[in-house]
N, C-alpha and C. Protein backbone atom coordinates (compact mmCIF):
# COMPACT_ATOMS: atom_id res chain seq x y z
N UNK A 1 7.80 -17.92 -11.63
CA UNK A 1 6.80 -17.08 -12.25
C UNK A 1 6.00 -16.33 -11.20
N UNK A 2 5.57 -17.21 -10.25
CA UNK A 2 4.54 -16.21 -9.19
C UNK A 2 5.49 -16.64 -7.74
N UNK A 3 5.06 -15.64 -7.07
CA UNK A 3 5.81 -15.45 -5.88
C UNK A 3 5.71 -16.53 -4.71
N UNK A 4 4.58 -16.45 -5.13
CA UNK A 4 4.06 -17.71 -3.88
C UNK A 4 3.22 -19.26 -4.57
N UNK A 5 3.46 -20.48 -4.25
CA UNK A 5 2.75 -21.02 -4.97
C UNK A 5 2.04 -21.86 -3.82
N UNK A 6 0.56 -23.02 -4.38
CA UNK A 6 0.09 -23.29 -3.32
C UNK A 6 0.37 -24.23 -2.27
N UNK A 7 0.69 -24.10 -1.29
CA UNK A 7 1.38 -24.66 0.19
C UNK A 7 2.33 -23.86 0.63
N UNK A 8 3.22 -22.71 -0.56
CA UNK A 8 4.05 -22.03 0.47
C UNK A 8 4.22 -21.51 1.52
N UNK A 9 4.67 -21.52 2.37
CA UNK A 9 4.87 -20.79 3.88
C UNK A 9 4.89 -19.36 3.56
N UNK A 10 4.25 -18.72 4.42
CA UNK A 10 4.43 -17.10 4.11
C UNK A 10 5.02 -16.54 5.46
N UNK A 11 5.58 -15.58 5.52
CA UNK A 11 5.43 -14.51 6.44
C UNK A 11 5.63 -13.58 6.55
N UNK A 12 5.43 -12.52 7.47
CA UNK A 12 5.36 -11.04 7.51
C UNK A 12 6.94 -10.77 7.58
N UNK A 13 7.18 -9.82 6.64
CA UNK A 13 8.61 -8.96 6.99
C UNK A 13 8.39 -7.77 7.16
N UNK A 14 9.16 -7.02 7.88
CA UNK A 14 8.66 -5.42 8.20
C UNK A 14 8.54 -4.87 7.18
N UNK A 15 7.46 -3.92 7.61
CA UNK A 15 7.36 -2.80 6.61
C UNK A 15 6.23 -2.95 5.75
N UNK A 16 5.97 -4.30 5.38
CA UNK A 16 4.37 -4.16 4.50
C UNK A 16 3.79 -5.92 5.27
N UNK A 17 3.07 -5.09 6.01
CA UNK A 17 2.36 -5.81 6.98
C UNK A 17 0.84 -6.27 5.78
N UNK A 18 0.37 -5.28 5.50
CA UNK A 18 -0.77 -5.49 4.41
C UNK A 18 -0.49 -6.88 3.49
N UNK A 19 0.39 -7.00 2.78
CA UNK A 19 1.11 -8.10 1.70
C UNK A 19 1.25 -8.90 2.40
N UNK A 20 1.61 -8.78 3.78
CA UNK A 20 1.93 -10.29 4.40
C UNK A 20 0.48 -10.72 4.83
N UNK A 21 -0.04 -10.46 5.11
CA UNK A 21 -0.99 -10.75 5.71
C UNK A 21 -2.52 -11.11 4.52
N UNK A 22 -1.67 -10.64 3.79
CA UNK A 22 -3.03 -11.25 2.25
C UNK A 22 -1.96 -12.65 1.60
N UNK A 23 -0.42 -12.58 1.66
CA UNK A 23 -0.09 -13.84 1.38
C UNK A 23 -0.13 -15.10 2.30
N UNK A 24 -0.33 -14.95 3.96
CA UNK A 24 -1.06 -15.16 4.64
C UNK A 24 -2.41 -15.89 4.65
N UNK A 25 -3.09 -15.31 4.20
CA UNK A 25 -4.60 -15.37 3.77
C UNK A 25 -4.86 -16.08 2.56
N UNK A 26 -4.30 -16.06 1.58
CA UNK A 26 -3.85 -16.57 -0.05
C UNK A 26 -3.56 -18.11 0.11
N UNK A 27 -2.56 -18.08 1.01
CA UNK A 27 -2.12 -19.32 0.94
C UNK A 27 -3.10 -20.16 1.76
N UNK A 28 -3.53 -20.20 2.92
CA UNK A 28 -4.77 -20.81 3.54
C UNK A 28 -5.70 -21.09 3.14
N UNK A 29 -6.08 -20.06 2.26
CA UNK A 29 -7.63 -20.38 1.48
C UNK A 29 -7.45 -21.25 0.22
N UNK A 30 -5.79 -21.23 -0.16
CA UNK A 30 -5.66 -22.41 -1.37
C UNK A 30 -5.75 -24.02 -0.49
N UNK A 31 -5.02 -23.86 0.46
CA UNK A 31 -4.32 -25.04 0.93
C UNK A 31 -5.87 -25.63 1.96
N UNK A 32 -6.91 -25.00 2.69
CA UNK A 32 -8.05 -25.28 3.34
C UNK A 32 -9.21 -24.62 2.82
N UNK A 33 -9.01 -23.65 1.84
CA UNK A 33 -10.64 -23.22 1.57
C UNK A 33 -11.02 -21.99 2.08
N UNK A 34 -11.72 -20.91 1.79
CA UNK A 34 -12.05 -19.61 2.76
C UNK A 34 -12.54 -19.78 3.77
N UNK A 35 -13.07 -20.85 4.29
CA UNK A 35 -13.88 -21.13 5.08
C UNK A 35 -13.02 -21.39 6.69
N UNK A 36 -11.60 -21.92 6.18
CA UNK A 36 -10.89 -21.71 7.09
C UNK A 36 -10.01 -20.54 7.52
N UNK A 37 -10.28 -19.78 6.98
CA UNK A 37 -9.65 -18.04 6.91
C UNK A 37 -10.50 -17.60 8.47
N UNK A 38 -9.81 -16.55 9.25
CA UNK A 38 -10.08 -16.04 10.29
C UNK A 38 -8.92 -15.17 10.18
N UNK A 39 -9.01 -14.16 11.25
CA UNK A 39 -8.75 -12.95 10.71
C UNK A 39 -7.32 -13.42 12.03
N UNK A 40 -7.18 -14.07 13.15
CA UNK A 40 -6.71 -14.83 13.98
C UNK A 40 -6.10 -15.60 13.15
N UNK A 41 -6.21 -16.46 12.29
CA UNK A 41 -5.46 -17.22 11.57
C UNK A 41 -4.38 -16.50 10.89
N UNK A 42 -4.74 -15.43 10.06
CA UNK A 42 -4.23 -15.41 9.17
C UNK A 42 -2.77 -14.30 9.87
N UNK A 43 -3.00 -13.53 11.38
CA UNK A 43 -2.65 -12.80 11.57
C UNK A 43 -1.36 -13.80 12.40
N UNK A 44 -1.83 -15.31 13.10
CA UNK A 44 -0.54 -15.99 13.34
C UNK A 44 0.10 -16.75 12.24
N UNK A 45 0.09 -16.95 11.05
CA UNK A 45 -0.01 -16.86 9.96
C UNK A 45 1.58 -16.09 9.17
N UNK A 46 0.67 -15.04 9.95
CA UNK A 46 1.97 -13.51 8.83
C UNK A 46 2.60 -13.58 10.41
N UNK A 47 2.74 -14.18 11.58
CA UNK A 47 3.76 -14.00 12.82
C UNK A 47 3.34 -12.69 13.45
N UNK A 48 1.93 -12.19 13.45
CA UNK A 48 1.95 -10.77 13.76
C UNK A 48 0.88 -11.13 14.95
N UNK A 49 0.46 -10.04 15.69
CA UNK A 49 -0.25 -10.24 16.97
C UNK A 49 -1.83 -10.10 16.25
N UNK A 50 -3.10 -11.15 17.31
CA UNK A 50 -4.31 -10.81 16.62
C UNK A 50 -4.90 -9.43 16.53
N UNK A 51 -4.18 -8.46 16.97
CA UNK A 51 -5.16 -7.33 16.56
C UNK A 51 -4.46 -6.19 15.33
N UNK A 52 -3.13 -7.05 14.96
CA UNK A 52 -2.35 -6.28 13.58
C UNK A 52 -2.88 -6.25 12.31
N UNK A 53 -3.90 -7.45 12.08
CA UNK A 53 -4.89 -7.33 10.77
C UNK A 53 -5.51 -5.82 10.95
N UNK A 54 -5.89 -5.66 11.93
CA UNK A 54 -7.25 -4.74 11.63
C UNK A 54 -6.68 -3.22 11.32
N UNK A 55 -5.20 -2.97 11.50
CA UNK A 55 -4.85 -1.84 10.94
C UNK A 55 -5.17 -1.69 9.45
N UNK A 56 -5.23 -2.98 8.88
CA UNK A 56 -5.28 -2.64 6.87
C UNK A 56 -6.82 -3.05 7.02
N UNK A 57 -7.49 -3.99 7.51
CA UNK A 57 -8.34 -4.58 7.18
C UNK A 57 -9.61 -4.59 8.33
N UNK A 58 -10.92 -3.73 7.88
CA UNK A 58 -12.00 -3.71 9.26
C UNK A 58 -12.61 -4.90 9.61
N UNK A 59 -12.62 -5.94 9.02
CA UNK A 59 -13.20 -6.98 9.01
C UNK A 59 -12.70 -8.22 8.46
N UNK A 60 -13.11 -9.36 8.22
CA UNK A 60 -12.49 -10.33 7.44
C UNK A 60 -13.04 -10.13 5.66
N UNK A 61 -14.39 -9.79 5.51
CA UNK A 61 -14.39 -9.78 4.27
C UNK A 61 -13.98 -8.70 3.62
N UNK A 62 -13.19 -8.22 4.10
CA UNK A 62 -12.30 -7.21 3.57
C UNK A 62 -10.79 -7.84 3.16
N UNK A 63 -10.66 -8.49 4.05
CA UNK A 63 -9.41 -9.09 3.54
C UNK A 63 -9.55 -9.98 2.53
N UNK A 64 -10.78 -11.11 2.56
CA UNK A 64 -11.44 -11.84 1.53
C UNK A 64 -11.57 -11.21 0.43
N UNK A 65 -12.14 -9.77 0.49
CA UNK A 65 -12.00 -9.14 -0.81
C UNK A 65 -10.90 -8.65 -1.50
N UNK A 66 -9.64 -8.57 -0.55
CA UNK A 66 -8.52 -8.10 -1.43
C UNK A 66 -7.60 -9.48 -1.63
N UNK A 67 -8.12 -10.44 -0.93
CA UNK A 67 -7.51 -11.59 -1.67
C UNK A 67 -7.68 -12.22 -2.87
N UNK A 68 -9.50 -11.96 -2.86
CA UNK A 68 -10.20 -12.18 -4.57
C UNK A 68 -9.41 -11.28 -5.57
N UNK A 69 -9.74 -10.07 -5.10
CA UNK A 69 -9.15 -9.09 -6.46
C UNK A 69 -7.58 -8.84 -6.68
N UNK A 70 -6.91 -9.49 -5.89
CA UNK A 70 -5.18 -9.73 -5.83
C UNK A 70 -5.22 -10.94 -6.94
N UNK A 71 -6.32 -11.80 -6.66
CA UNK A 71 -6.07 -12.91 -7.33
C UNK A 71 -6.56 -12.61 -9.35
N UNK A 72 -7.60 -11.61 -9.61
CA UNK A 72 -8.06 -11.47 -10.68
C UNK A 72 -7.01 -10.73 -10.99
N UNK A 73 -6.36 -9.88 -10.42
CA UNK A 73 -4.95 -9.25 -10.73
C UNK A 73 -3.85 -10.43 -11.41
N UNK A 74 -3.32 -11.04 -11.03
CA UNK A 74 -2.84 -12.23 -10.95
C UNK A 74 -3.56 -13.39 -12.14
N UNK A 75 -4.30 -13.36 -12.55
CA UNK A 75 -5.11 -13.97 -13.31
C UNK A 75 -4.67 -13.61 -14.67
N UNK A 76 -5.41 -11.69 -14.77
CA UNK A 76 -5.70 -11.06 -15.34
C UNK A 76 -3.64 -11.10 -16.11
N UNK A 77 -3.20 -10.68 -15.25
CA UNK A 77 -1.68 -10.45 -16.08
C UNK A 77 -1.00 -12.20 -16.59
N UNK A 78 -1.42 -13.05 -16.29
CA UNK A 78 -1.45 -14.31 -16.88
C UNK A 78 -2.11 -14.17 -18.29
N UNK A 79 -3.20 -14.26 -18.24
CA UNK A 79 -3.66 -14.25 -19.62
C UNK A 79 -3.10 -13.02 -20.20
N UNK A 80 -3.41 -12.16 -19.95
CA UNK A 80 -2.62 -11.01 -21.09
C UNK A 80 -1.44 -11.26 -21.81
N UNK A 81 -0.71 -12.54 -21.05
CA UNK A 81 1.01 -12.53 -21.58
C UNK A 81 0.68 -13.91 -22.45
N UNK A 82 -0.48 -14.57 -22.46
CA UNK A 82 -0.81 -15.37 -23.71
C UNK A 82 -0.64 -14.97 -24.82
N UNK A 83 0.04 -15.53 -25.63
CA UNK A 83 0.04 -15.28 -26.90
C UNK A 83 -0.67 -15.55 -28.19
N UNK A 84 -1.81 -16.84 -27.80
CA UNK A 84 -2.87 -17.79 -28.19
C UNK A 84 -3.61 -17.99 -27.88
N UNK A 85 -4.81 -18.35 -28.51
CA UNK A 85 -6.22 -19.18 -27.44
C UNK A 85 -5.81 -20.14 -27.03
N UNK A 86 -5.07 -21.22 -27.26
CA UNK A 86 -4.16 -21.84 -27.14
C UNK A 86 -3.85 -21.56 -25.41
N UNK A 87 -2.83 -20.48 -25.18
CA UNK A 87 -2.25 -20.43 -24.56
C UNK A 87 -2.70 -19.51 -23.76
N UNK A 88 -4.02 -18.49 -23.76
CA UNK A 88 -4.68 -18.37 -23.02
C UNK A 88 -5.51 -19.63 -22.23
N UNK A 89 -6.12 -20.24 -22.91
CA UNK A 89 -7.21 -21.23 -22.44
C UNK A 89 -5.99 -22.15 -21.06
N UNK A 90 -5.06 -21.95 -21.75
CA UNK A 90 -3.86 -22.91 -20.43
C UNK A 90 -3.59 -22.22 -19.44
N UNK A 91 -3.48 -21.19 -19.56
CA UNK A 91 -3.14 -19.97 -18.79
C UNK A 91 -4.22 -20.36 -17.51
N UNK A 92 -5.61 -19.90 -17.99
CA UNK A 92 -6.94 -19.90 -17.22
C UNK A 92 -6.52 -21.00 -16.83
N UNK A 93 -6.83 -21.91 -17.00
CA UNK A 93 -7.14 -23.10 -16.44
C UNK A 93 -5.52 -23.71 -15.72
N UNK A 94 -4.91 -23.38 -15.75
CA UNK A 94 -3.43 -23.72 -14.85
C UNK A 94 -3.76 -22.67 -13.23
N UNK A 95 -4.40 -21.52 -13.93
CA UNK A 95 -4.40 -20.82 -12.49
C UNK A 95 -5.66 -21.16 -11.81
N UNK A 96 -6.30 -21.64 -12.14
CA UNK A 96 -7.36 -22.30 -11.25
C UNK A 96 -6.88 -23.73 -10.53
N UNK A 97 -6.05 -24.39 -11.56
CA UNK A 97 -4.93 -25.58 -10.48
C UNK A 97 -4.26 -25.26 -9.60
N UNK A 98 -3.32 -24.31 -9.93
CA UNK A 98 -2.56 -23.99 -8.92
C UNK A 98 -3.16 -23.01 -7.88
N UNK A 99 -4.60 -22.22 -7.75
CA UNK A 99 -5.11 -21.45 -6.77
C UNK A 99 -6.17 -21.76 -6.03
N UNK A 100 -6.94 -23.12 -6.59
CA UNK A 100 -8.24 -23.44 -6.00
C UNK A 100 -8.96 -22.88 -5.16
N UNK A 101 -8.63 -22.72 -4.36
CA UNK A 101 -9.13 -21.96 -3.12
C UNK A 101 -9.28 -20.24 -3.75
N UNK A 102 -8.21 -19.95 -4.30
CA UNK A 102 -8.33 -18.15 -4.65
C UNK A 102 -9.17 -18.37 -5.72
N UNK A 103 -9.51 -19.45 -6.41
CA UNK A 103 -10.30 -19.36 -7.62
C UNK A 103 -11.71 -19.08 -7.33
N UNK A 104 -12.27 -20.25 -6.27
CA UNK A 104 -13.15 -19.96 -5.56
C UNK A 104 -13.73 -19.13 -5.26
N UNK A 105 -12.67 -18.19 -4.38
CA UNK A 105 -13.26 -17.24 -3.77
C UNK A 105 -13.19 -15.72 -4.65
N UNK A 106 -13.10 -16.01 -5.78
CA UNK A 106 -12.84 -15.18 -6.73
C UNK A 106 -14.06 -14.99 -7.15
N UNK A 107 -14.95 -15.90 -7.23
CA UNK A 107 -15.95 -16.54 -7.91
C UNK A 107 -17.03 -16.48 -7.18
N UNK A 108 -17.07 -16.42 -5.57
CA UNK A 108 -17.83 -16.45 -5.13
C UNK A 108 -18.34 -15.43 -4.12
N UNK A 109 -19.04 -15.51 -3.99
CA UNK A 109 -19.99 -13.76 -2.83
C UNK A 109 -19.17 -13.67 -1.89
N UNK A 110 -18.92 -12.54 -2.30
CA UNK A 110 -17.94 -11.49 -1.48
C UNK A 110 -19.05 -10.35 -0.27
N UNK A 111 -18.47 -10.32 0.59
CA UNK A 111 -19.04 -9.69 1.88
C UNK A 111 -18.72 -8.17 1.44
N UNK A 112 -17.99 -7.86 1.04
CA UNK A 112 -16.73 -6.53 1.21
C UNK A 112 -17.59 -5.60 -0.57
N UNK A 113 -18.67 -4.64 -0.15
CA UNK A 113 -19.02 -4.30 -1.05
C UNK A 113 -17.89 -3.54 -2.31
N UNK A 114 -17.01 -2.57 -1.72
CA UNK A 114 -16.10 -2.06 -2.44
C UNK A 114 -15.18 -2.92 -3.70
N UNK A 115 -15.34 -4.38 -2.67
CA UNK A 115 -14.34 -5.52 -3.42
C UNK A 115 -15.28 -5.80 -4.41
N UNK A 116 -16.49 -5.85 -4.41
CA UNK A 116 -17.50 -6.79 -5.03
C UNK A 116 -17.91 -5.60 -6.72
N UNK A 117 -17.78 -4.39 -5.96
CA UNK A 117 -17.96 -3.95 -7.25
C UNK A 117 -16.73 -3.60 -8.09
N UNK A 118 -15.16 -3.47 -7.55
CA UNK A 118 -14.13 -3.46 -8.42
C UNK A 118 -14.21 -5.20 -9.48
N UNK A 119 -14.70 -5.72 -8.52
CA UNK A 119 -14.39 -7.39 -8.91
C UNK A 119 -15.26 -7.28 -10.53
N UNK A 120 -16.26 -6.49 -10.87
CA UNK A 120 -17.54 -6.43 -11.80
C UNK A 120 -16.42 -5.65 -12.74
N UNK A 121 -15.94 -4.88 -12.78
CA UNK A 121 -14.91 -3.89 -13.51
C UNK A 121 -14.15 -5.37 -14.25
N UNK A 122 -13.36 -5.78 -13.11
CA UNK A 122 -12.18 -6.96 -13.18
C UNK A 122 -12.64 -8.54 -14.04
N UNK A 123 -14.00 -8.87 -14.30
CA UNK A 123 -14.90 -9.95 -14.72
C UNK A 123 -15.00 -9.28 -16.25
N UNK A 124 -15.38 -8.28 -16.10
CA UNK A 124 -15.63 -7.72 -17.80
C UNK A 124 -14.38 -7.65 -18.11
N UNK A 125 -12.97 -7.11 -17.91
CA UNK A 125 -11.96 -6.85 -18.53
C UNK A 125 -11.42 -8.48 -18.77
N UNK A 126 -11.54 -9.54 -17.87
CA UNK A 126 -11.60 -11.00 -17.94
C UNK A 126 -12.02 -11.60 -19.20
N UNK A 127 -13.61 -11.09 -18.95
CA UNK A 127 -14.36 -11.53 -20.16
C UNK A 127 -13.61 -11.27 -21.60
N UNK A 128 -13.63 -9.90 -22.24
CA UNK A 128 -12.91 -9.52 -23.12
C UNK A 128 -11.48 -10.34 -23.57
N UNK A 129 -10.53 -10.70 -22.30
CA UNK A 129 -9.32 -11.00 -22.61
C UNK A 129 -9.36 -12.58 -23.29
N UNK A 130 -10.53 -12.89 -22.77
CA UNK A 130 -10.92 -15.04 -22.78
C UNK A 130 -11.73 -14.84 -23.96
N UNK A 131 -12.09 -14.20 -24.94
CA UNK A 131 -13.01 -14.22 -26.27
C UNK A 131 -12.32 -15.13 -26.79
N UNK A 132 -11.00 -14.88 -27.35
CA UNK A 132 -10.58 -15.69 -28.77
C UNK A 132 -10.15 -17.34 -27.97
N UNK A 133 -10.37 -17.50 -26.75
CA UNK A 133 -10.11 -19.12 -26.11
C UNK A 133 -11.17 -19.19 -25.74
N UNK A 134 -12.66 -19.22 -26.44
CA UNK A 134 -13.84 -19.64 -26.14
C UNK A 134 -14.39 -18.91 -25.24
N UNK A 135 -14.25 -17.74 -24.57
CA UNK A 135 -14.87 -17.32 -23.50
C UNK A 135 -14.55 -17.37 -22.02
N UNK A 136 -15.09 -16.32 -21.00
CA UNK A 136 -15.03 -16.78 -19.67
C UNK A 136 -16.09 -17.53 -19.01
N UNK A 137 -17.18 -17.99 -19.75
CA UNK A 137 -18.60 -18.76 -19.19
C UNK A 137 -17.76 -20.20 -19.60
N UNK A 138 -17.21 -20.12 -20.73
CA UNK A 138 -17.07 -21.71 -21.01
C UNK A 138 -15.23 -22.01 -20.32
N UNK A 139 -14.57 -21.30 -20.33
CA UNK A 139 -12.74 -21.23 -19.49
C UNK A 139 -13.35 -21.71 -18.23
N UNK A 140 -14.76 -20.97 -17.42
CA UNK A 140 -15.07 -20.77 -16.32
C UNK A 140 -15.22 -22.36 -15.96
N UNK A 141 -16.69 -22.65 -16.84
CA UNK A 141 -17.11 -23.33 -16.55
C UNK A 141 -16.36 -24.79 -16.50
N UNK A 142 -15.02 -24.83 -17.70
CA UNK A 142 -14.58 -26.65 -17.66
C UNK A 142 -13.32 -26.10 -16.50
N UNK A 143 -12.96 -24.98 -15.62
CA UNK A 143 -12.02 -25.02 -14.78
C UNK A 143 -12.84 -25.35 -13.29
N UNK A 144 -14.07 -25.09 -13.04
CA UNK A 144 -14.94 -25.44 -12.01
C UNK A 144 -15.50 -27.14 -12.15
N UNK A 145 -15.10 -27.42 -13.34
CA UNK A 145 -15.73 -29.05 -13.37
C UNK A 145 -14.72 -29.21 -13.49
N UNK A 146 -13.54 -29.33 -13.10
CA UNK A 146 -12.06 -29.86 -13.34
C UNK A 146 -11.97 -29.65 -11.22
N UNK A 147 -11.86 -29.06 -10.99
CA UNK A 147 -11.78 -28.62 -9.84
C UNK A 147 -12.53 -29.37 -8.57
N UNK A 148 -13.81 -29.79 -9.64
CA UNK A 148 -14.91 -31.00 -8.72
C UNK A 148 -14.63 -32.31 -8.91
N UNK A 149 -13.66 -32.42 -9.63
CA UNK A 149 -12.92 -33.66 -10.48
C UNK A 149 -14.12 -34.40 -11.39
N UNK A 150 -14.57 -33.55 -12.15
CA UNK A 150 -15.43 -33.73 -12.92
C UNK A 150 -15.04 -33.54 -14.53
N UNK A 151 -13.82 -32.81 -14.58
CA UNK A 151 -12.97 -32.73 -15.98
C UNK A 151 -12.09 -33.32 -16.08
N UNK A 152 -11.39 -33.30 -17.41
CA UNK A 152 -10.48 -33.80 -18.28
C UNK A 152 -8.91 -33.23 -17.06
C-alpha cells in the first residue's frame, strides 16, 4: 500500500534527490523522533554528501515541513479511499501506528512558515473528511492517547 513503511531503509537514486532525502528524513523521525533529524543525518541517510540537502532544502525546518505535509498528503488519500466511518476512523488511527514520529510532527510546530500555513489548508480539508467517524479533535485525540500508551 505505501512505499515505505516504518524502519525501512531508504536511499537516494539519481535523479530525485528531493524524495530521497524526505524518505530519508520520514523514516528517522518514525523510527527516533524529529528530534533526531539533522540535516547531516538525513543527507548520510539518502548516501548523499552533507551539503546535497541544501540544494532542495534552506534549512532543516524546511525539510521538517515537507515531511509534515508529505505526511497529511499521505493521510489525507488514506481516508478519502474509506468507504465508512468505520473505515475511516481505522484508516486515521492505523496511520498514526504505522507513522508515529510523522504523526507527531504533523501535529506539532513547524519552524518552516510556508509549511505551517499549507498545513492550515491541509487540517481543514482533514477536518471535513473525519466528520462522519466522529471528527478530527476526537480521531486526533484517542490516536495521541494510543500513541502515549494510554489507549485501547
Amino acid at each position: 500500500m505505501r512505499a515505505r513503511m516504518r524502519g525501512q531503509k531508504t536511499g537516494y537514486h539519481h535523479g530525485d534527490l528531493k524524495q530521497g532525502l524526505m524518505e530519508a528524513a520520514a523514516t528517522l523521525i518514525d523510527i527516533r523522533g524529529r528530534h533526531a533529524l539533522t540535516m547531516r543525518e538525513a543527507a548520510r541517510r539518502a548516501g548523499v554528501s552533507e551539503a546535497a540537502p541544501y540544494r532542495h532544502f534552506s534549512n532543516l525546518d524546511e525539510l521538517l515541513g515537507a515531511v509534515a505535509l508529505e505526511g497529511f498528503d499521505m493521510l489525507i488519500e488514506d481516508v478519502e479511499g474509506a468507504s465508512s466511518a468505520k473505515a475511516v476512523r481505522e484508516a486515521y488511527l492505523d496511520f498514526a501506528a504505522d507513522f508515529p514520529g510523522r504523526y507527531e510532527l504533523m501535529f506539532g510546530k513547524l519552524g518552516d512558515r510556508k509549511a505551517a500555513t499549507r498545513r492550515k489548508h491541509l487540517v481543514s480539508d482533514l477536518a471535513e473528511l473525519t466528520e462522519r467517524a466522529g471528527g478530527l479533535a476526537a480521531l486526533h485525540g484517542e490516536a495521541s492517547l494510543r500513541l502515549a500508551g494510554l489507549g485501547a
